[in-house]
C-alpha atoms as a PDB file:
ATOM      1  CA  UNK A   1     114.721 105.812 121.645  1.00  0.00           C
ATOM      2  CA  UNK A   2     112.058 108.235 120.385  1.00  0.00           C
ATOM      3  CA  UNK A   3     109.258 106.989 117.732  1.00  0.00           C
ATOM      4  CA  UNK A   4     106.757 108.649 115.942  1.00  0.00           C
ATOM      5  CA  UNK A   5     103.670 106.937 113.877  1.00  0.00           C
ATOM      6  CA  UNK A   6     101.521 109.181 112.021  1.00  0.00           C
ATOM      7  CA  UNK A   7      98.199 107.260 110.167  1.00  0.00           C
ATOM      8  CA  UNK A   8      96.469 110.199 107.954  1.00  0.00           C
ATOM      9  CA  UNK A   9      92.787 110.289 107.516  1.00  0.00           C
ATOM     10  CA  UNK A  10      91.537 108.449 110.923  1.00  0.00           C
ATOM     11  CA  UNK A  11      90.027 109.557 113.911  1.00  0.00           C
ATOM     12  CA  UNK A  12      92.142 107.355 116.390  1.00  0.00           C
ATOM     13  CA  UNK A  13      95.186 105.110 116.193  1.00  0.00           C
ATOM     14  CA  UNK A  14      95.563 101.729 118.003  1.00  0.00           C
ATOM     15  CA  UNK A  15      99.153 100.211 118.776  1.00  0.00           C
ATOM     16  CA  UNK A  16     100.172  96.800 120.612  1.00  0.00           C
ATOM     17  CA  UNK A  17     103.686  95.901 121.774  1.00  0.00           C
ATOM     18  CA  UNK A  18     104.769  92.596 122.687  1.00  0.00           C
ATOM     19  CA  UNK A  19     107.652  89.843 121.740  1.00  0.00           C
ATOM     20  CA  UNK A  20     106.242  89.344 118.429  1.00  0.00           C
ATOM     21  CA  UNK A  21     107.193  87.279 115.441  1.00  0.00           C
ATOM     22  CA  UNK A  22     105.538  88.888 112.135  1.00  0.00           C
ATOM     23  CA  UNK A  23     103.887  87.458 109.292  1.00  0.00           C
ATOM     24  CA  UNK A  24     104.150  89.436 105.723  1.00  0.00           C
ATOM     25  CA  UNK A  25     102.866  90.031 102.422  1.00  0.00           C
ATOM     26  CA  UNK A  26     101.104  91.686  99.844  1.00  0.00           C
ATOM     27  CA  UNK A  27      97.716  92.274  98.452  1.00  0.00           C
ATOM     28  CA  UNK A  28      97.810  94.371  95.404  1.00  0.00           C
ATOM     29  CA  UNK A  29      99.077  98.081  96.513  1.00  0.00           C
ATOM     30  CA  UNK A  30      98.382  96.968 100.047  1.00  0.00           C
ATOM     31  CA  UNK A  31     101.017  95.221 102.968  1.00  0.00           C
ATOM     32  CA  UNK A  32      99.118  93.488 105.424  1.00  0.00           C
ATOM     33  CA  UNK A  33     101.456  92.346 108.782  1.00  0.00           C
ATOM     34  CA  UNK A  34     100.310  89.416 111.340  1.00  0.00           C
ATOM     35  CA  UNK A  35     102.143  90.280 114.682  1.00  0.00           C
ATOM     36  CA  UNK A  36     101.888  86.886 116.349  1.00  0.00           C
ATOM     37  CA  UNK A  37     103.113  85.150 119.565  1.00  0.00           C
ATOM     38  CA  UNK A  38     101.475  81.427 119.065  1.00  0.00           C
ATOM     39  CA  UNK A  39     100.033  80.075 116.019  1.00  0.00           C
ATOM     40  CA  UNK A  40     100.336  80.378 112.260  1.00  0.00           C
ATOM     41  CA  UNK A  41     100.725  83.403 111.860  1.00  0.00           C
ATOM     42  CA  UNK A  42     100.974  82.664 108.036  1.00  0.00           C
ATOM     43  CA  UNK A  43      96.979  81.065 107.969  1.00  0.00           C
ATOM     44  CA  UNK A  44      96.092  84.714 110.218  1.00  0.00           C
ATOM     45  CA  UNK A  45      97.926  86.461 106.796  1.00  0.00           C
ATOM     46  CA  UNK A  46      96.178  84.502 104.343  1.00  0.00           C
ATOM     47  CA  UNK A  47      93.086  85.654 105.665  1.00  0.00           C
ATOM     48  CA  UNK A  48      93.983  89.752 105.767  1.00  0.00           C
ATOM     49  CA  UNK A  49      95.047  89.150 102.012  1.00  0.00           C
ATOM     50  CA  UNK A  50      91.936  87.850 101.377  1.00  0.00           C
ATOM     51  CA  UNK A  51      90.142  90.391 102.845  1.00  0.00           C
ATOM     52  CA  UNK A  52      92.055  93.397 101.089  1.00  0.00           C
ATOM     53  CA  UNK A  53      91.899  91.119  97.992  1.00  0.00           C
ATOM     54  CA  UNK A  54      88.056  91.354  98.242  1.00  0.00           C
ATOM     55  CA  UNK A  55      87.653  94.775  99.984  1.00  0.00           C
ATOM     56  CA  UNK A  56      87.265  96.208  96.501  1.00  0.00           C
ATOM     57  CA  UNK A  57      83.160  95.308  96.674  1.00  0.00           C
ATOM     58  CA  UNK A  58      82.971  98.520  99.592  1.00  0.00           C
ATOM     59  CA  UNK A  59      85.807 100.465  97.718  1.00  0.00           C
ATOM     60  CA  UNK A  60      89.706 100.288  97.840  1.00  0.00           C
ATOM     61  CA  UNK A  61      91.715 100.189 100.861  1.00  0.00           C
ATOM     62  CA  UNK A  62      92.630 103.526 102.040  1.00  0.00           C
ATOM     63  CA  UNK A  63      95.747 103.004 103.778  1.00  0.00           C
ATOM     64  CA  UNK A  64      99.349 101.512 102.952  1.00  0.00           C
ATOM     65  CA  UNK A  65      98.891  98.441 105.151  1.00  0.00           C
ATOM     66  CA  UNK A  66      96.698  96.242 107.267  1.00  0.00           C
ATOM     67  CA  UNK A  67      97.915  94.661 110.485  1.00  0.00           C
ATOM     68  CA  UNK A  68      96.373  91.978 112.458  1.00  0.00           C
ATOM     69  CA  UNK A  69      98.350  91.826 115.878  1.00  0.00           C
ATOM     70  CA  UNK A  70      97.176  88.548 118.683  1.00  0.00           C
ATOM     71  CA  UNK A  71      95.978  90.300 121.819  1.00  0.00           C
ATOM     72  CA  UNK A  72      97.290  88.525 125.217  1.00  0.00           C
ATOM     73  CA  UNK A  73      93.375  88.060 126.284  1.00  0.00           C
ATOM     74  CA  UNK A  74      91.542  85.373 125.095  1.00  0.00           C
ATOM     75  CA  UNK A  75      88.856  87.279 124.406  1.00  0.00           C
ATOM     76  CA  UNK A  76      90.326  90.413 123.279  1.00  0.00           C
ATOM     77  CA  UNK A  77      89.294  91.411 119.751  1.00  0.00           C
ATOM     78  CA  UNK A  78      89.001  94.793 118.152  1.00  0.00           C
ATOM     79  CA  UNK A  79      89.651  97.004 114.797  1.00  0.00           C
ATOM     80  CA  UNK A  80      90.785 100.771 114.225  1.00  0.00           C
ATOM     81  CA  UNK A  81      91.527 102.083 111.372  1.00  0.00           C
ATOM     82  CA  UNK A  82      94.648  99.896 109.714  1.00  0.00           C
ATOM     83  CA  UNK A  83      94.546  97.670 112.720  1.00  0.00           C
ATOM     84  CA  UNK A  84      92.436  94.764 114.380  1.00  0.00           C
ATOM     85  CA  UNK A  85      93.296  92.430 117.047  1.00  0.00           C
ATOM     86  CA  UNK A  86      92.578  88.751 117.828  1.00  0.00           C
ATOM     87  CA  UNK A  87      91.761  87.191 121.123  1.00  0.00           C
ATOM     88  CA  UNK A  88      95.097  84.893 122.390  1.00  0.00           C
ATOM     89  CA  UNK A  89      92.709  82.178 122.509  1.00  0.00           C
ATOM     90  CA  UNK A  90      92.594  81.978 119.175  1.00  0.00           C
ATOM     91  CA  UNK A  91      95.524  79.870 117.431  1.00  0.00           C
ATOM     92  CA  UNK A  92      95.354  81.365 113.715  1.00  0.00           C
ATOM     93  CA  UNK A  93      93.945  77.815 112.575  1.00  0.00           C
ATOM     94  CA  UNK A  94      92.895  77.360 108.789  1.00  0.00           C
END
């Protein structure tokens, strides 16, 4: 099976594939995703909506949707544009 993803205005594009469970919702005109293997993945997606909620003091949001995805390292932890990762280490705890 072919795939394509396409993110406009960035210089580079990040993507993680595991056996995921996904978190969802919305914060205004923005879908933020938590791809998650342990945790609460729900607390993880409380926290992007917060932070899209409150990006609005640098300027809005330029893209459709954030995603947080949990990286298998423990001490993994980066952002691209749309995307960041968290260390496995880290159990999405309030």
């Amino acid at each position: 099976m072919d795939q394509t993803y396409v993110l406009t205005n960035a210089r580079d594009l990040a993507f993680r594939q595991s056996r995921y469970k996904v978190a969802s919702g919305k914060a205004g005109n923005n879908a933020s995703r938590v791809f998650y293997t342990t945790g609460a993945g729900s607390v993880a997606l409380k926290w992007a909506i917060k932070a899209l909620t409150n990006i609005v003091w640098y300027g809005a949001y330029p893209w459709p949707t954030y995603t947080i995805a949990q990286a298998p390292d423990s001490s993994a932890g980066d952002e691209w544009p749309a995307m960041a990762t968290i260390g496995g280490n880290f159990r999405m705890r309030t």
